[in-house]
PDB file of N, CA and C in Angstrom:
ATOM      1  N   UNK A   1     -36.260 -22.020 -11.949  1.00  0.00           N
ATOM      2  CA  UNK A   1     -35.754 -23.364 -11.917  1.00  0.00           C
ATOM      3  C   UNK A   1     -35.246 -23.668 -10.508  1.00  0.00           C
ATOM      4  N   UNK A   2     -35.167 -24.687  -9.901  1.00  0.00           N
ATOM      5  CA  UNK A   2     -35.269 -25.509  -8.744  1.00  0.00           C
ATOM      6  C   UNK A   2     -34.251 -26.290  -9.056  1.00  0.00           C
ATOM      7  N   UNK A   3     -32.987 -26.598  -8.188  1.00  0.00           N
ATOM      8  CA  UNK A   3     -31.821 -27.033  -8.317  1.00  0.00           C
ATOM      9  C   UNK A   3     -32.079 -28.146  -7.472  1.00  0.00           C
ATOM     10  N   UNK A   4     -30.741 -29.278  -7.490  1.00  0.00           N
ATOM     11  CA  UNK A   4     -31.270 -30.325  -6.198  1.00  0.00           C
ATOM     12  C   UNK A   4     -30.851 -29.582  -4.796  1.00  0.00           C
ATOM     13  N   UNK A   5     -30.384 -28.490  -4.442  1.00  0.00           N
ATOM     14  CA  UNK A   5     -30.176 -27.876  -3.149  1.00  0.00           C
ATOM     15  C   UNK A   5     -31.378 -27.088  -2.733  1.00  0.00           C
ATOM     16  N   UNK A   6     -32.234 -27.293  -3.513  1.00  0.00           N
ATOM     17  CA  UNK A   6     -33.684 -26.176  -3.345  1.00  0.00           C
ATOM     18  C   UNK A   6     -33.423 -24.554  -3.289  1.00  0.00           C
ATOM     19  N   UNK A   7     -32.346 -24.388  -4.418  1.00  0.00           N
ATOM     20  CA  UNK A   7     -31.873 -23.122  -4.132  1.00  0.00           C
ATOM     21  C   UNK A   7     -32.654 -22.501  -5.640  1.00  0.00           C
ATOM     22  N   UNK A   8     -33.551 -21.341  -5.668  1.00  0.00           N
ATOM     23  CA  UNK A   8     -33.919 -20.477  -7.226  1.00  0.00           C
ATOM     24  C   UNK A   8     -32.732 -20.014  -7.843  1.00  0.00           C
ATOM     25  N   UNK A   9     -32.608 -20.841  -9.082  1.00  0.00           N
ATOM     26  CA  UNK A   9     -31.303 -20.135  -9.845  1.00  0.00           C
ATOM     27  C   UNK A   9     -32.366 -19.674 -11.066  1.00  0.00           C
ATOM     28  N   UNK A  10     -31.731 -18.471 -11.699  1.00  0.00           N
ATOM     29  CA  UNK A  10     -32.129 -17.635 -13.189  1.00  0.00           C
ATOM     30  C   UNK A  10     -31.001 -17.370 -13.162  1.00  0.00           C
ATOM     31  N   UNK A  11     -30.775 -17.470 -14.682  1.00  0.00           N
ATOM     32  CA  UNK A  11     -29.602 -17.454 -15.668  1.00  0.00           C
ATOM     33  C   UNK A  11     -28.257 -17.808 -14.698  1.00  0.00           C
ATOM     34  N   UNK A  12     -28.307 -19.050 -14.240  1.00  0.00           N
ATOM     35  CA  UNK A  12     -26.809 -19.535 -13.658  1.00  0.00           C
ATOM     36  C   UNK A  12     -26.566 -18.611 -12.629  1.00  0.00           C
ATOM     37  N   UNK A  13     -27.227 -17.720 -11.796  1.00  0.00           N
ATOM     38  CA  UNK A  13     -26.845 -16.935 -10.451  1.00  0.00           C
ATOM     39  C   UNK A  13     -28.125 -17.667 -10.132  1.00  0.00           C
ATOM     40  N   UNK A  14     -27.275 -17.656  -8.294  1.00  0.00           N
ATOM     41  CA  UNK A  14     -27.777 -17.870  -6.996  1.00  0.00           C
ATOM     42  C   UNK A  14     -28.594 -16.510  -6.678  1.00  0.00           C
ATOM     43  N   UNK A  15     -30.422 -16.520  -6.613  1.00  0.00           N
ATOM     44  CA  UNK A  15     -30.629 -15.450  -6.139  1.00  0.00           C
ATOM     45  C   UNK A  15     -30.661 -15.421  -4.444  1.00  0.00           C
ATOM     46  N   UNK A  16     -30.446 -16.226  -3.857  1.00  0.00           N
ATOM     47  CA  UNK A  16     -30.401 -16.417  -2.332  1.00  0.00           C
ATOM     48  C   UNK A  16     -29.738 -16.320  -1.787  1.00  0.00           C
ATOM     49  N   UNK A  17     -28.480 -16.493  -2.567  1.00  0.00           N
ATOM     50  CA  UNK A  17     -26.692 -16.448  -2.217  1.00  0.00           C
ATOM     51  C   UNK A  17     -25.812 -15.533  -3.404  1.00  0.00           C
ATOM     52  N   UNK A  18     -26.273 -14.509  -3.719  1.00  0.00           N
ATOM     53  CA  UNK A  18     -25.645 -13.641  -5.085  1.00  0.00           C
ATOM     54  C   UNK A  18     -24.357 -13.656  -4.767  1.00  0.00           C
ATOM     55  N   UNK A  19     -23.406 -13.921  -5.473  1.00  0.00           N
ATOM     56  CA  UNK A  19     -21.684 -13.234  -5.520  1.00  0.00           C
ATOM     57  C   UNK A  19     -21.738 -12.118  -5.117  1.00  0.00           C
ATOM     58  N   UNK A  20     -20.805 -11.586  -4.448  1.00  0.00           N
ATOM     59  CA  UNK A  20     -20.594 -10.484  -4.063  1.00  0.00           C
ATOM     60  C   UNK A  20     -18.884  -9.664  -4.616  1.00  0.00           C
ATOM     61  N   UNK A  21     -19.573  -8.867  -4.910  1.00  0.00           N
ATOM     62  CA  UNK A  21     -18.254  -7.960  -6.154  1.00  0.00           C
ATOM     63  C   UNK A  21     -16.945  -8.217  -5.686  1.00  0.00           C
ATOM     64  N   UNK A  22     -15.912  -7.692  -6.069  1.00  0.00           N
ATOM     65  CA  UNK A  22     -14.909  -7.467  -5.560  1.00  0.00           C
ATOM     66  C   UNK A  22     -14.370  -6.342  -5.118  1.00  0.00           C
ATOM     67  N   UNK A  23     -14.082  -6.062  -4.404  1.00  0.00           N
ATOM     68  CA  UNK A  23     -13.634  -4.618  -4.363  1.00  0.00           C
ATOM     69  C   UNK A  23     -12.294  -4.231  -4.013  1.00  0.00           C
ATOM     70  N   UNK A  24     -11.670  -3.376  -4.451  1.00  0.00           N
ATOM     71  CA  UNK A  24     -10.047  -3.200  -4.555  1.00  0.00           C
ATOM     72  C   UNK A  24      -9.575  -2.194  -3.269  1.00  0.00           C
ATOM     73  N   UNK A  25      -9.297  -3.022  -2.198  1.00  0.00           N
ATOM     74  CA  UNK A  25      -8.749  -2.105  -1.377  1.00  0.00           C
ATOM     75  C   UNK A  25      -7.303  -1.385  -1.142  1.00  0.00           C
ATOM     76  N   UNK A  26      -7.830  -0.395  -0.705  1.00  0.00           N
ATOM     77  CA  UNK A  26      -6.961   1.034  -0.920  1.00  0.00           C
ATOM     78  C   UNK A  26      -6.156   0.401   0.171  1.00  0.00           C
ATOM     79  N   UNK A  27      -4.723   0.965  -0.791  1.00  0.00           N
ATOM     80  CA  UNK A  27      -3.612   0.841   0.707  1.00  0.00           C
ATOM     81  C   UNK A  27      -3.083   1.324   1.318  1.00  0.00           C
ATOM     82  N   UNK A  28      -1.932   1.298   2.301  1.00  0.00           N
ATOM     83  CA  UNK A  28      -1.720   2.321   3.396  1.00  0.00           C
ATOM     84  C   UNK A  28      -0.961   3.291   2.657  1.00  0.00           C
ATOM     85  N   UNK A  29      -1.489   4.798   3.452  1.00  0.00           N
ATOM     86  CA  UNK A  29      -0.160   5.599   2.757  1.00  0.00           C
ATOM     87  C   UNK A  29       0.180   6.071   3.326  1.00  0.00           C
ATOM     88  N   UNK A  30       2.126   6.527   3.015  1.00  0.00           N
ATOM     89  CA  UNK A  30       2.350   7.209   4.333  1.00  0.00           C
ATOM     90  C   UNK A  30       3.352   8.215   3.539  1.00  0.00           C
ATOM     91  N   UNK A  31       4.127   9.174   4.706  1.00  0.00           N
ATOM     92  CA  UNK A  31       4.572  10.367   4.493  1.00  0.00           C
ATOM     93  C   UNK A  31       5.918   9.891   4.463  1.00  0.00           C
ATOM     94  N   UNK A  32       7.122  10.383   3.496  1.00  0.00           N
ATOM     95  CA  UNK A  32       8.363  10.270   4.070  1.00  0.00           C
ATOM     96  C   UNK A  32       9.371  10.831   2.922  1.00  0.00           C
ATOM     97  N   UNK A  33      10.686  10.868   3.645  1.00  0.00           N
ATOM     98  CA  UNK A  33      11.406  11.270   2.905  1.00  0.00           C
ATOM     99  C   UNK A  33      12.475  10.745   1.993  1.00  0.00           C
ATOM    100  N   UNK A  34      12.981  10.915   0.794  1.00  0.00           N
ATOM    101  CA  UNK A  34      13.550  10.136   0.096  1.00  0.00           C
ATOM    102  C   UNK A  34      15.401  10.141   0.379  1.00  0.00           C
ATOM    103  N   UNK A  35      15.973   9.399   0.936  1.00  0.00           N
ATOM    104  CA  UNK A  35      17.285   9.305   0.850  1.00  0.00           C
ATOM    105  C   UNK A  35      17.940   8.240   0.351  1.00  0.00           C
ATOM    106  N   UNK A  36      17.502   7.654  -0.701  1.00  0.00           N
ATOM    107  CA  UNK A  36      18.583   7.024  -1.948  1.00  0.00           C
ATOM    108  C   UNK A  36      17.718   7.256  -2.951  1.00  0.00           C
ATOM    109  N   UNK A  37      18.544   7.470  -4.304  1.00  0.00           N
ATOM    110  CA  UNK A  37      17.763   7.752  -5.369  1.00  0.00           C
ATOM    111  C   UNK A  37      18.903   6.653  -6.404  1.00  0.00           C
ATOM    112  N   UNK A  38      19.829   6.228  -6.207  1.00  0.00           N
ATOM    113  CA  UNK A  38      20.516   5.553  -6.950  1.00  0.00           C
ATOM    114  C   UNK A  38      20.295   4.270  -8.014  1.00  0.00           C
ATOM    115  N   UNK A  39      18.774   3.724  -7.923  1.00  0.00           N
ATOM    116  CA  UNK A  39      18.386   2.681  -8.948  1.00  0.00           C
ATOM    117  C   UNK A  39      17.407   3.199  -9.386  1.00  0.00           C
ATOM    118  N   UNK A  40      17.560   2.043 -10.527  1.00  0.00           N
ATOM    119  CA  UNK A  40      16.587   2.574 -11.642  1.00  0.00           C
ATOM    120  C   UNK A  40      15.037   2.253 -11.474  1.00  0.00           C
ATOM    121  N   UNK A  41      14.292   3.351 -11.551  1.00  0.00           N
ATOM    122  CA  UNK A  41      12.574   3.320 -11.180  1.00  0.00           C
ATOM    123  C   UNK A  41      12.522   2.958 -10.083  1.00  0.00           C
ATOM    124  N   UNK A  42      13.910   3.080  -8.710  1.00  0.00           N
ATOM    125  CA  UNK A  42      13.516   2.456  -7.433  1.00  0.00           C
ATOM    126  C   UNK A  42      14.115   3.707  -6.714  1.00  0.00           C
ATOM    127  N   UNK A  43      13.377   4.234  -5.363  1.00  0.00           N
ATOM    128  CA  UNK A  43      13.786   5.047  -3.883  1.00  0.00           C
ATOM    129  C   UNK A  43      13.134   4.418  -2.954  1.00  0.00           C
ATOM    130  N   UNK A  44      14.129   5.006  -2.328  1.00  0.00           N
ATOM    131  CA  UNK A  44      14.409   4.799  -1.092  1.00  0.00           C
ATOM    132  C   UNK A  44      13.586   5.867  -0.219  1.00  0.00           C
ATOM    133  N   UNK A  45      12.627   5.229   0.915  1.00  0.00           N
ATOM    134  CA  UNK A  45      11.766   6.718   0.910  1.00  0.00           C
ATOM    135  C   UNK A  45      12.117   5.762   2.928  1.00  0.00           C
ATOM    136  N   UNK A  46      12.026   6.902   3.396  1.00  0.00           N
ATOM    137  CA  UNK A  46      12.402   6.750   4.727  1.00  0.00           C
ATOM    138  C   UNK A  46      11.207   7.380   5.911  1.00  0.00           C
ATOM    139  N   UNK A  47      10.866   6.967   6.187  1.00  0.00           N
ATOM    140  CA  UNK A  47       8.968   7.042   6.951  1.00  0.00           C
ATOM    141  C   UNK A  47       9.368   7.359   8.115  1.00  0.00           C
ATOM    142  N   UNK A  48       9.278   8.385   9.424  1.00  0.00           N
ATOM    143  CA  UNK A  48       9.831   8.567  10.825  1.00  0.00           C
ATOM    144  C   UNK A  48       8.137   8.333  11.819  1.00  0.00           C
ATOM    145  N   UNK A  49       8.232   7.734  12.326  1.00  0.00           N
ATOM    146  CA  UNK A  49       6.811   7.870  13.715  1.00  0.00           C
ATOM    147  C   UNK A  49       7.412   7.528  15.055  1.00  0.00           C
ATOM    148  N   UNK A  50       6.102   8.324  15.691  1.00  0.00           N
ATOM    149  CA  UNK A  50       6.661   8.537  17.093  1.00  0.00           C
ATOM    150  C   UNK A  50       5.988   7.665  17.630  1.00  0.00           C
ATOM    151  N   UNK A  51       6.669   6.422  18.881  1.00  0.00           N
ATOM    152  CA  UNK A  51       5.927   5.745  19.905  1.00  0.00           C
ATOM    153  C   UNK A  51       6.382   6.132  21.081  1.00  0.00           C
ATOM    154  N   UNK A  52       5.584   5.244  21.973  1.00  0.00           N
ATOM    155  CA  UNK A  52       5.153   6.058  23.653  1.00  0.00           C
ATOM    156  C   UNK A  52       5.369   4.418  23.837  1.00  0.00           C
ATOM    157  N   UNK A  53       6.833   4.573  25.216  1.00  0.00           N
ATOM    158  CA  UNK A  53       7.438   3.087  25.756  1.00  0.00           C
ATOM    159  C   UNK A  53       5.942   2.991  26.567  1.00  0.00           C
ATOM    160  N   UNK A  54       5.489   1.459  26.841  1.00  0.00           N
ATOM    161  CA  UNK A  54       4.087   1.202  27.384  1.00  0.00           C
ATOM    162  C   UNK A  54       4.633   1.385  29.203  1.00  0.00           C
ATOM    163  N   UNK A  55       5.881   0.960  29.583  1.00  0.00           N
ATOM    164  CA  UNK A  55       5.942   1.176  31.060  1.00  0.00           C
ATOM    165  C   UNK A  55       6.578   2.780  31.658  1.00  0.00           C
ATOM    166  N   UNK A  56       7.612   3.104  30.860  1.00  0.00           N
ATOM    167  CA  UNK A  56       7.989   4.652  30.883  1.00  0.00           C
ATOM    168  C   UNK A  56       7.608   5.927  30.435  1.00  0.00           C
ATOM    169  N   UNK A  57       6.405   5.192  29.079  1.00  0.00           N
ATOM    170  CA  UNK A  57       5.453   6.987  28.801  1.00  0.00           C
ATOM    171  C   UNK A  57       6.620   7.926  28.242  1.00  0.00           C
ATOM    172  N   UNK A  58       7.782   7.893  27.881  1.00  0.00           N
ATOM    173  CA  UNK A  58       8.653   8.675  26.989  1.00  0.00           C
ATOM    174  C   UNK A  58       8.182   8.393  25.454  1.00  0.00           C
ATOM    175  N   UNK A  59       8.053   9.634  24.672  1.00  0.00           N
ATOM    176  CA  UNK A  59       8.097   9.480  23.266  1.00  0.00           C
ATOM    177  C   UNK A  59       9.468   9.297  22.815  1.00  0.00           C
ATOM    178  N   UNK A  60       9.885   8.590  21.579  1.00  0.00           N
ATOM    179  CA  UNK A  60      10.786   8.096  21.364  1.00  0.00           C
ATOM    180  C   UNK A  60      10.741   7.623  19.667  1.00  0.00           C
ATOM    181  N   UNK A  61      11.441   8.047  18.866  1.00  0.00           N
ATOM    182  CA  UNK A  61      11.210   8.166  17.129  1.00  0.00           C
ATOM    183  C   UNK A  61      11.744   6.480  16.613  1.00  0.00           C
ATOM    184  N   UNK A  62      11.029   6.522  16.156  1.00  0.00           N
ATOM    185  CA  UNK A  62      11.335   5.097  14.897  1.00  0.00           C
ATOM    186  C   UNK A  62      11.351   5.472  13.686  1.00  0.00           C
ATOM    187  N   UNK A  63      12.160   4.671  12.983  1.00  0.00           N
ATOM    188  CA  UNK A  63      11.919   5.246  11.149  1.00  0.00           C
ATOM    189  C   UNK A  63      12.182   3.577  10.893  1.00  0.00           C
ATOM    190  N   UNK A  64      11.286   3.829   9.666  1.00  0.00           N
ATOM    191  CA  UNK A  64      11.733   2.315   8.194  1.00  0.00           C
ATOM    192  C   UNK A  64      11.508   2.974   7.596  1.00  0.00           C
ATOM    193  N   UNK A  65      12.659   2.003   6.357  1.00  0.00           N
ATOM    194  CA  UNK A  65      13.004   2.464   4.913  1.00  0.00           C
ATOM    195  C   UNK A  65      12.156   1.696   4.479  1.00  0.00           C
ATOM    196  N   UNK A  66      11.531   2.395   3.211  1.00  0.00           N
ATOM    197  CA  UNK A  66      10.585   1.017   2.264  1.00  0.00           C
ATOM    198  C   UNK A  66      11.167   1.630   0.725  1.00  0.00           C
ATOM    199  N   UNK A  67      11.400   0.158   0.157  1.00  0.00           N
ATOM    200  CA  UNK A  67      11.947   1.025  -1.387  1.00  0.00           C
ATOM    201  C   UNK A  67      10.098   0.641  -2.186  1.00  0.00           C
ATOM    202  N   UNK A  68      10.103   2.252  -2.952  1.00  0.00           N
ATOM    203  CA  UNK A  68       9.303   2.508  -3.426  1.00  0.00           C
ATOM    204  C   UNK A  68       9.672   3.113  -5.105  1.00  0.00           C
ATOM    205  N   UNK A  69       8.525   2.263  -5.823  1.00  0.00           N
ATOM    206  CA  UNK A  69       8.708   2.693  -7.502  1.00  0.00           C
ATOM    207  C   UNK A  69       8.319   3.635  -7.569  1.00  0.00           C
ATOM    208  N   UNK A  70       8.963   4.343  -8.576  1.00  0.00           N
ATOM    209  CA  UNK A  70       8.594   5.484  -9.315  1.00  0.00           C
ATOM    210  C   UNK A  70       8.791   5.510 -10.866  1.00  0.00           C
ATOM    211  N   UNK A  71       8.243   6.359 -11.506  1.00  0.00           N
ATOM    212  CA  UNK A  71       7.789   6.238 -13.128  1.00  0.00           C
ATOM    213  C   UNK A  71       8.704   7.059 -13.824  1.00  0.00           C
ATOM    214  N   UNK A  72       8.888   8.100 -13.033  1.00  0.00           N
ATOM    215  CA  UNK A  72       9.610   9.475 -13.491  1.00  0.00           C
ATOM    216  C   UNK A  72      10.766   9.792 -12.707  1.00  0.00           C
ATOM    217  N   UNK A  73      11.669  10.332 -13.467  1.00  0.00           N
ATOM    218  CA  UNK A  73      13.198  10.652 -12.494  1.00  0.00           C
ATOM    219  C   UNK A  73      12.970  11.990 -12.177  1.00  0.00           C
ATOM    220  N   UNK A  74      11.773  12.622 -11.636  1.00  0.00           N
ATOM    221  CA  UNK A  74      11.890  13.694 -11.231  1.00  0.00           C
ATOM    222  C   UNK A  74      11.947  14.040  -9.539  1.00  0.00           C
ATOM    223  N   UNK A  75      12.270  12.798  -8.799  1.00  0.00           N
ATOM    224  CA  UNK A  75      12.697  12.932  -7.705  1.00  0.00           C
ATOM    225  C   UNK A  75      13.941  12.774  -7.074  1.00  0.00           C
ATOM    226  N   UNK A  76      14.264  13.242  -6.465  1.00  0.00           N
ATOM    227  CA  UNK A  76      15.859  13.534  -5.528  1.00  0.00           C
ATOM    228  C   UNK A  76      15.686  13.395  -4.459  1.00  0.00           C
ATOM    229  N   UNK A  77      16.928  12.950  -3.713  1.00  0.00           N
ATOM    230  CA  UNK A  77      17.140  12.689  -2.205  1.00  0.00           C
ATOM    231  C   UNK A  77      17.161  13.926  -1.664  1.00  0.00           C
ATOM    232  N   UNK A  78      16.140  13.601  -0.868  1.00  0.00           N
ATOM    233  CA  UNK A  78      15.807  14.748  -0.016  1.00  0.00           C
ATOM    234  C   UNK A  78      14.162  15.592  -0.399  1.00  0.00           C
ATOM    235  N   UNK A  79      13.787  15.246  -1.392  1.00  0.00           N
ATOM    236  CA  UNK A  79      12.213  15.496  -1.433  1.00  0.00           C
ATOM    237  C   UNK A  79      11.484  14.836  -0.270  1.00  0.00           C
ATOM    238  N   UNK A  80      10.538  15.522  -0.114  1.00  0.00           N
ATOM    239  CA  UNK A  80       9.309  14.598   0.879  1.00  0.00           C
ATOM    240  C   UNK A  80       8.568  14.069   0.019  1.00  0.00           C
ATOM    241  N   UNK A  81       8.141  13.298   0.040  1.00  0.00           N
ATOM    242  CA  UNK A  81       7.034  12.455  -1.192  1.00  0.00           C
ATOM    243  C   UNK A  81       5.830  11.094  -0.420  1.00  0.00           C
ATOM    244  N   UNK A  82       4.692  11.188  -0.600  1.00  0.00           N
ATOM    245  CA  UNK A  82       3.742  10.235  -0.477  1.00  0.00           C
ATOM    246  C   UNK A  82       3.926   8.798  -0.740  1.00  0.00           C
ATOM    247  N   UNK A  83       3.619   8.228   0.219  1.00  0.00           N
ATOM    248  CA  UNK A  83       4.034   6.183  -1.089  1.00  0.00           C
ATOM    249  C   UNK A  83       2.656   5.913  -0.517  1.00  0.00           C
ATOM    250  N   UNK A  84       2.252   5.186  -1.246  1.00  0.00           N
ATOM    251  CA  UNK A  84       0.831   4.148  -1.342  1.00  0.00           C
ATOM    252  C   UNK A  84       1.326   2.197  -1.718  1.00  0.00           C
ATOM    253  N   UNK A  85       0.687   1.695  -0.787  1.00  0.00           N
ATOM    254  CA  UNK A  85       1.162   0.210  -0.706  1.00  0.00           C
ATOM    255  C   UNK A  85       0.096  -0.336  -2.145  1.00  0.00           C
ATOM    256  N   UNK A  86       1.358  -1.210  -2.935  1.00  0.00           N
ATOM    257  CA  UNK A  86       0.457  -1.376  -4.255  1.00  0.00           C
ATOM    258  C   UNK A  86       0.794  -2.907  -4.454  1.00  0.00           C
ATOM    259  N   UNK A  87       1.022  -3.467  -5.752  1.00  0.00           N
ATOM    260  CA  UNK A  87       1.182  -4.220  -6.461  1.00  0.00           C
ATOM    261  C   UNK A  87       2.453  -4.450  -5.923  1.00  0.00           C
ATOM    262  N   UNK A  88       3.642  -6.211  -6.032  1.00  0.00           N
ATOM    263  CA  UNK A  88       5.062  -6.063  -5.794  1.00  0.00           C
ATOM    264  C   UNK A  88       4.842  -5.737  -7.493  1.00  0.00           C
ATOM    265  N   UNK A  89       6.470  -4.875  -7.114  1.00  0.00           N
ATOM    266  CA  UNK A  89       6.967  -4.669  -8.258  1.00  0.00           C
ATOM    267  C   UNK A  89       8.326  -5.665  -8.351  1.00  0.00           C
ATOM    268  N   UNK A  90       8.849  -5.763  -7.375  1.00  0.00           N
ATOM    269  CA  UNK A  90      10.096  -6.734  -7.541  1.00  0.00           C
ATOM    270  C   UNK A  90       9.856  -7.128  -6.047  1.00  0.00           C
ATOM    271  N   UNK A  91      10.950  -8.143  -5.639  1.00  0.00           N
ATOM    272  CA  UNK A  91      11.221  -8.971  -4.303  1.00  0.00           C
ATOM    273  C   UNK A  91      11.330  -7.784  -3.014  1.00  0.00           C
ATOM    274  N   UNK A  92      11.572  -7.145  -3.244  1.00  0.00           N
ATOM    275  CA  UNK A  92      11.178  -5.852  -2.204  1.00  0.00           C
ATOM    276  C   UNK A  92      10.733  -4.890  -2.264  1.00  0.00           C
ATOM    277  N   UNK A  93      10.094  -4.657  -3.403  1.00  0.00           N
ATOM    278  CA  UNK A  93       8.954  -3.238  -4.134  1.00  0.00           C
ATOM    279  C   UNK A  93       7.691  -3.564  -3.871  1.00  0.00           C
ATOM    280  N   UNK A  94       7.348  -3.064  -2.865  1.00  0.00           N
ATOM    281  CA  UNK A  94       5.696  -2.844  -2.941  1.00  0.00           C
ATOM    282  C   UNK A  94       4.989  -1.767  -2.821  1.00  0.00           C
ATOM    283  N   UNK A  95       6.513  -0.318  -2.681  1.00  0.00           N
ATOM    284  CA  UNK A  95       4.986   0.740  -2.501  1.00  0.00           C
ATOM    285  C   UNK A  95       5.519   1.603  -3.831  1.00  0.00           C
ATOM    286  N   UNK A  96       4.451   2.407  -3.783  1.00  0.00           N
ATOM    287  CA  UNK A  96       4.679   3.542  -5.357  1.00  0.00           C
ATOM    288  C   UNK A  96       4.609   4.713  -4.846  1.00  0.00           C
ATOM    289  N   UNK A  97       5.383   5.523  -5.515  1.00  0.00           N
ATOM    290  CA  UNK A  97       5.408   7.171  -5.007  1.00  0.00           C
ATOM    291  C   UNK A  97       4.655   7.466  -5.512  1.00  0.00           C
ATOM    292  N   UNK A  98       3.317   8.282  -5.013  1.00  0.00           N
ATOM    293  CA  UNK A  98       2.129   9.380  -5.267  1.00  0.00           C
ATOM    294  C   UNK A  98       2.558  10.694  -6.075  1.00  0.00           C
ATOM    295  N   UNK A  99       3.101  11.558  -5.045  1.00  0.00           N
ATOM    296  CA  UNK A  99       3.821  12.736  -5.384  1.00  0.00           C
ATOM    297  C   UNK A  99       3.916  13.152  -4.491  1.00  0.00           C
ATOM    298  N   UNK A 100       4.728  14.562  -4.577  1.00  0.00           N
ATOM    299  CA  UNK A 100       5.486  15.473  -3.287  1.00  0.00           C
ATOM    300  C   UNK A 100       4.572  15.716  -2.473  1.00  0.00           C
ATOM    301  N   UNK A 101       5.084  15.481  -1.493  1.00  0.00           N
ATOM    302  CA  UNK A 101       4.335  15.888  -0.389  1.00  0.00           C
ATOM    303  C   UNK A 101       4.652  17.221   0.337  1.00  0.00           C
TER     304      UNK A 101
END
């Protein structure tokens, strides 16, 4: 069948222009350590990386905190643990703990 755009459609798809899937991209993950454990299904996971000043060439440490969900209370401050950037879970939850790292 012949549309008024002169485009071949069978069964309601574009064969000239097909949809193209969706695909669920993977999100960042990073390494860090947990120092608050005090809410519920929520830590506190604390991420450290090193940058290089662009005019002085000294390395020099940065850290952010990201609060990250978890399912299970089997973590404590002071584990190392994985987070993966996911779904929000609340107004400042967006990553999920993997497991120990």
């Amino acid at each position: 069948m012949i549309n008024d755009n002169n485009t071949v459609k069978s069964n309601g798809v574009d064969k000239i222009n097909p949809p193209t899937p969706r695909l669920r991209r993977a999100g960042r993950k990073l390494v860090g350590q947990i120092i608050s454990a005090k809410m519920t299904n929520t830590v506190i996971v604390k991420v450290e990386s090193v940058k290089v000043h662009p005019k002085y060439h000294k390395r020099y440490k940065v850290s952010k905190k990201y609060p990250s969900h978890v399912d299970t209370t089997d973590y404590k401050v002071g584990d190392k643990v994985t987070i993966e950037e996911s779904r929000p879970y609340s107004k400042t939850v967006n990553w999920k703990v993997i497991n120990k790292a």
